[in-house]
Protein backbone atom coordinates (compact mmCIF):
# COMPACT_ATOMS: atom_id res chain seq x y z
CA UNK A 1 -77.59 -66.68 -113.06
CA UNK A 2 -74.31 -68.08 -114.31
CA UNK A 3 -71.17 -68.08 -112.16
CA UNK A 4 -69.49 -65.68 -114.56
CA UNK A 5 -72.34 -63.14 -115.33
CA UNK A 6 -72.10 -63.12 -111.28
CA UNK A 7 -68.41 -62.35 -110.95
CA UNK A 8 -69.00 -60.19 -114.23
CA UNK A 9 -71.55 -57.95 -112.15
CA UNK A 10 -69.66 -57.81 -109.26
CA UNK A 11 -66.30 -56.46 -110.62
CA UNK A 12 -68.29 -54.37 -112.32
CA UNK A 13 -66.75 -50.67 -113.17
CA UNK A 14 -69.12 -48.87 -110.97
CA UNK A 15 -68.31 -51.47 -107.63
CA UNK A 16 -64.61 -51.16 -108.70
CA UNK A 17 -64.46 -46.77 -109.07
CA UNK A 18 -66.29 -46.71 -105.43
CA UNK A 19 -64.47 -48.92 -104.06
CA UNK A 20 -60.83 -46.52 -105.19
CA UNK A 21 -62.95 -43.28 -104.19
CA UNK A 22 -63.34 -44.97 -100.54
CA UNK A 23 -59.48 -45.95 -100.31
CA UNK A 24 -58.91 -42.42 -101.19
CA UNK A 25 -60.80 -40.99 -98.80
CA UNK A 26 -59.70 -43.28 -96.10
CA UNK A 27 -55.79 -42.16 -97.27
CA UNK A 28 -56.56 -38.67 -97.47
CA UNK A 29 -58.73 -38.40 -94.22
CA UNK A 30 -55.07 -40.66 -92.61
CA UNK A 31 -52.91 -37.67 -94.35
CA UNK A 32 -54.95 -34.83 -92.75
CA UNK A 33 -55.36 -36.04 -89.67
CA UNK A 34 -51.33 -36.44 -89.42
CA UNK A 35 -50.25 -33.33 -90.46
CA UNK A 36 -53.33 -31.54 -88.71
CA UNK A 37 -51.96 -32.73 -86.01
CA UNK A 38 -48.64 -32.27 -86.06
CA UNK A 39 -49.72 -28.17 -87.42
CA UNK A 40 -51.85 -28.43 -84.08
CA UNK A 41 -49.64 -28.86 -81.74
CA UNK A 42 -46.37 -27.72 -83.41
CA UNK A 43 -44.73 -30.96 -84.13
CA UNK A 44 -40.67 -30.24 -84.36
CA UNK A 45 -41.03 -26.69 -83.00
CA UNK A 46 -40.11 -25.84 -79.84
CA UNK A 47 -37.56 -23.49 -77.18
CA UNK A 48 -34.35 -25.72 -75.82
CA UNK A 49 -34.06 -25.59 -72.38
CA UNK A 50 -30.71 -24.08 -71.13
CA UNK A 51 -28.48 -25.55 -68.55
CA UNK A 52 -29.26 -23.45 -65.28
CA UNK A 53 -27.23 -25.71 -63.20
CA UNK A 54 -24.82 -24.03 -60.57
CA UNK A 55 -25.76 -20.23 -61.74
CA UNK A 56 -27.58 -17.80 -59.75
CA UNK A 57 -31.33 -17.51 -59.60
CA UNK A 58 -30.77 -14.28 -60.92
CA UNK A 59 -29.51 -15.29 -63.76
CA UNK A 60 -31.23 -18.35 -64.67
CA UNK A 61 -34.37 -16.60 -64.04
CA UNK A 62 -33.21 -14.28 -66.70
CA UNK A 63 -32.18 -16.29 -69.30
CA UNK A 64 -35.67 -18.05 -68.84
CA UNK A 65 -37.95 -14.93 -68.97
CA UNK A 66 -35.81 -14.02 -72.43
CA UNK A 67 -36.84 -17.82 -74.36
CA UNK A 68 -40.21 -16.59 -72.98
CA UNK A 69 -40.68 -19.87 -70.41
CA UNK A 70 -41.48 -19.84 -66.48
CA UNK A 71 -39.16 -20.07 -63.39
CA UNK A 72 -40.67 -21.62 -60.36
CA UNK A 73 -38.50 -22.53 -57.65
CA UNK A 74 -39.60 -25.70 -56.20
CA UNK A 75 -37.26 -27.02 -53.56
CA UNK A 76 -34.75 -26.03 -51.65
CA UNK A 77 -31.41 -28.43 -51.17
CA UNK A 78 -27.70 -27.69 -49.21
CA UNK A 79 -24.09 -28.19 -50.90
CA UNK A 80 -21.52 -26.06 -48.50
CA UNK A 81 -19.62 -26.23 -51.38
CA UNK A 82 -21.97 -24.04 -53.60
CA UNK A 83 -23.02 -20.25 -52.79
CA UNK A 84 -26.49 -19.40 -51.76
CA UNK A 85 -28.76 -19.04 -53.96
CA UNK A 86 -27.72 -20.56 -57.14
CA UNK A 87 -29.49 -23.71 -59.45
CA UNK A 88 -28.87 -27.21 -58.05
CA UNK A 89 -30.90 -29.18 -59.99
CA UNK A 90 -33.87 -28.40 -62.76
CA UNK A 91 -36.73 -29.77 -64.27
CA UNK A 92 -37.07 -30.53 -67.24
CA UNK A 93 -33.37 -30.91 -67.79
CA UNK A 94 -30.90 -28.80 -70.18
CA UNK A 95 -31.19 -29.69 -74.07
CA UNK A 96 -35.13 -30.17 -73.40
CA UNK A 97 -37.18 -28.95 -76.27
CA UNK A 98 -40.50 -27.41 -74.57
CA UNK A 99 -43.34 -24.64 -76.12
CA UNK A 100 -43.34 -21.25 -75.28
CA UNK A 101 -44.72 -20.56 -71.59
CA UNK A 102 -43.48 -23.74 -69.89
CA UNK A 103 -42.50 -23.71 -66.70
CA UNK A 104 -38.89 -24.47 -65.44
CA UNK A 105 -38.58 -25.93 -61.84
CA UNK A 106 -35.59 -25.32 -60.07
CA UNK A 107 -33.90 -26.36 -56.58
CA UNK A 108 -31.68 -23.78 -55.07
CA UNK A 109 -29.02 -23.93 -52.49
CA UNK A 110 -29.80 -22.57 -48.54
CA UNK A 111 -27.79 -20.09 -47.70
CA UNK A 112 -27.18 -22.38 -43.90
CA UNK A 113 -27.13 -26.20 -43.52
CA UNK A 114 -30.82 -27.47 -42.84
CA UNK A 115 -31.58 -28.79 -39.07
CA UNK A 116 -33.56 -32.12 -38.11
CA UNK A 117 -35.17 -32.95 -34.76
CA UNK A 118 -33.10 -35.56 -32.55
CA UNK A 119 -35.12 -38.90 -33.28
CA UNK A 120 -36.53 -40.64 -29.80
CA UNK A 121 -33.63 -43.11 -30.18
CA UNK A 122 -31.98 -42.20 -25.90
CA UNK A 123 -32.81 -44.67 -23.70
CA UNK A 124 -34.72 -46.45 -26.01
CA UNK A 125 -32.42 -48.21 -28.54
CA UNK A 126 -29.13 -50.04 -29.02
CA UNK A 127 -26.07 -48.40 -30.40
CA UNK A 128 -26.96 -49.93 -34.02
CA UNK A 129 -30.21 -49.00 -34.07
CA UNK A 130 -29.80 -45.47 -33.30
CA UNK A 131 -26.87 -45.48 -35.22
CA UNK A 132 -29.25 -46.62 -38.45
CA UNK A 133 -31.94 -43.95 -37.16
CA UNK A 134 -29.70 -41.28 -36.95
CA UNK A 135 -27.43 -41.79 -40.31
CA UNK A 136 -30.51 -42.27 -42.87
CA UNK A 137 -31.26 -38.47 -41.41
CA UNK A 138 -27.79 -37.22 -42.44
CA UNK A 139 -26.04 -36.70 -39.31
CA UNK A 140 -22.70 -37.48 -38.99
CA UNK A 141 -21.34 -39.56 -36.29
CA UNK A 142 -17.79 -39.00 -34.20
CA UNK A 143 -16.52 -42.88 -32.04
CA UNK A 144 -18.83 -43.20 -29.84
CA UNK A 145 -18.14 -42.43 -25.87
CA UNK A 146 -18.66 -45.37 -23.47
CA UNK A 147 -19.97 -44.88 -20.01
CA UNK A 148 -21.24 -47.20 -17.18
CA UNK A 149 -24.20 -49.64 -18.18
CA UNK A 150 -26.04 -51.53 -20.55
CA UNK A 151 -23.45 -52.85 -23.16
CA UNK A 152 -24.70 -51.03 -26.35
CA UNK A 153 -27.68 -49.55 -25.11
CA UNK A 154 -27.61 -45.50 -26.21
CA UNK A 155 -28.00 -43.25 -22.79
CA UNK A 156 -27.16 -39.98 -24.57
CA UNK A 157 -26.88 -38.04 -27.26
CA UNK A 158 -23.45 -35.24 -27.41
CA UNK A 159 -23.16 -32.16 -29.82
CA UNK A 160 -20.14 -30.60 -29.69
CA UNK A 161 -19.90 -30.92 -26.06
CA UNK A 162 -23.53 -30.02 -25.04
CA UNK A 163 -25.85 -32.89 -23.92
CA UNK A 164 -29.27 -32.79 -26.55
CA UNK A 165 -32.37 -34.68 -26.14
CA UNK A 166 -35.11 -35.98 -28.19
CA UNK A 167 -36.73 -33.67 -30.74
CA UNK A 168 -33.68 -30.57 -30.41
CA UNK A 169 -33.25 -29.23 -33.75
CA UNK A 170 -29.66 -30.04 -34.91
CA UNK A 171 -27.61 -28.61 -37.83
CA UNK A 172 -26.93 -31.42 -40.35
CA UNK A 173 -23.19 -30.18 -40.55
CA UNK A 174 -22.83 -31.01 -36.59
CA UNK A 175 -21.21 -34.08 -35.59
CA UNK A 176 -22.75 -36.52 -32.67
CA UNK A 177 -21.29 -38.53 -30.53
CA UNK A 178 -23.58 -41.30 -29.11
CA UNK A 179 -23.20 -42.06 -25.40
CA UNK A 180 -23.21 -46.09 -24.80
CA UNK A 181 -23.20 -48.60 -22.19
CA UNK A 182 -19.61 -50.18 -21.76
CA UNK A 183 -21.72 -53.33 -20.49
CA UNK A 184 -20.18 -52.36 -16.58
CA UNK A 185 -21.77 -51.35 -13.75
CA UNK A 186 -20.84 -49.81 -10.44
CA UNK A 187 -19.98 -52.29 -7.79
CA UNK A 188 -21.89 -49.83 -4.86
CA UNK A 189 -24.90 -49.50 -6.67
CA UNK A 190 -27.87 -50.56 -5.13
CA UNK A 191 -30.40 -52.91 -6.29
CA UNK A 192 -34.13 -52.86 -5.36
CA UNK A 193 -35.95 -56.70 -5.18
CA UNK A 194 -39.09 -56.57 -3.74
CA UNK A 195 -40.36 -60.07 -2.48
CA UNK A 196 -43.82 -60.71 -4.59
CA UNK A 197 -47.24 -61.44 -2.11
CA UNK A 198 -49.40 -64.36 -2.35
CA UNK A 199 -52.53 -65.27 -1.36
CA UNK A 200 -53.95 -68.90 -0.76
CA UNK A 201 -56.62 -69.72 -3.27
CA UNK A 202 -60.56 -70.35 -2.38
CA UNK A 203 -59.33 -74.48 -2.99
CA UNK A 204 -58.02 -74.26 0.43
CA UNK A 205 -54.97 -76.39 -0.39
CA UNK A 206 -51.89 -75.40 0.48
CA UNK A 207 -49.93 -75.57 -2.35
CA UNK A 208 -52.05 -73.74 -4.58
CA UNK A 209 -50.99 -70.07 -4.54
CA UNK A 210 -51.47 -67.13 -7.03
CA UNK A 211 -49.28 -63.95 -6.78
CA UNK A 212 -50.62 -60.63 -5.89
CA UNK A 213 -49.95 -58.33 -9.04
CA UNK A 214 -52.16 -55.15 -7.69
């Protein structure tokens, strides 16, 4: 066969009109799937989320139920600034386009300042240290108050005057004042040493000795 009765068969008219008809099926199958789609799932339709921020549950949760979405509250946060009960802070955000039915989460203000448990940090840490502990809670923290001992080393814990320990529950809104060692100690204090025992080892020399530790 000669080179140009090949190429004359193969760009034939029948090779070359099934070869379009496959391009146009490929483009129109590309065509329906995009704007089946986008029909499917409502492509550029949708509610807009209002801003609920720093209204009332109340009333957020009825300007939700009238766009038809969902109010679930999902936290709970403090701002003393802020009355009970209202928005401070949603999800999604304001200006959020979202179908019918979605659900709004909300965080809403406590009507009293949330309390935390006095970390173990008396008798058992340095004035930084507890200091660290007790700010990444929250609390805040008056000058501290210095009494006899340890220099920096935390013997107490004060809360508006009344002594707490480890694990009291604590408003967040109430100050404490940390109770550390001035690095002094009383002069008539008393000090304990108690000579160690030893006991000649099975060697027999004398100057081998181990102490008694039981």
């Amino acid at each position: 066969m000669k080179t140009k009765e090949f190429f004359g068969k193969f760009c034939s008219k029948f090779l070359i009109g099934n070869l379009l008809a496959m391009l146009l099926v490929v483009i129109a199958l590309m065509f329906g799937m995009h704007y089946g789609l986008s029909w499917y799932t409502h492509h550029g339709e949708g509610i807009q989320v209002p801003n609920l921020e720093r209204k009332s549950y109340g009333d957020a949760r009825m300007m939700i139920e009238e766009l038809k979405l969902n109010i679930i509250v999902s936290d709970s946060g403090y701002n003393k600034r802020l009355p009970a009960d209202c928005v401070l802070a949603q999800n999604p955000g304001p200006g959020t386009y979202v179908k019918e039915g979605h659900t709004i989460y909300v965080t809403v203000n406590s009507p009293s300042s949330p309390s935390f448990p006095i970390p173990d940090v008396v008798d058992n840490s340095s004035y930084r240290e507890a200091e660290a502990k007790l700010m990444a809670i929250g609390f805040k923290l008056l000058p501290p108050q210095y009494v006899m001992g340890e220099k920096d080393w935390v013997y107490g814990i004060l809360c508006r005057g009344r002594r707490v320990s480890t694990g009291d529950m604590v408003s967040i809104e109430a100050p404490l004042t940390l109770m550390i060692g001035n690095g002094q100690y009383d002069a008539g204090e008393e000090i304990d040493y108690v000579e160690p025992e030893y006991r000649m080892m099975e060697s027999g020399h004398i100057d081998e000795f181990e102490e008694v530790t039981e």
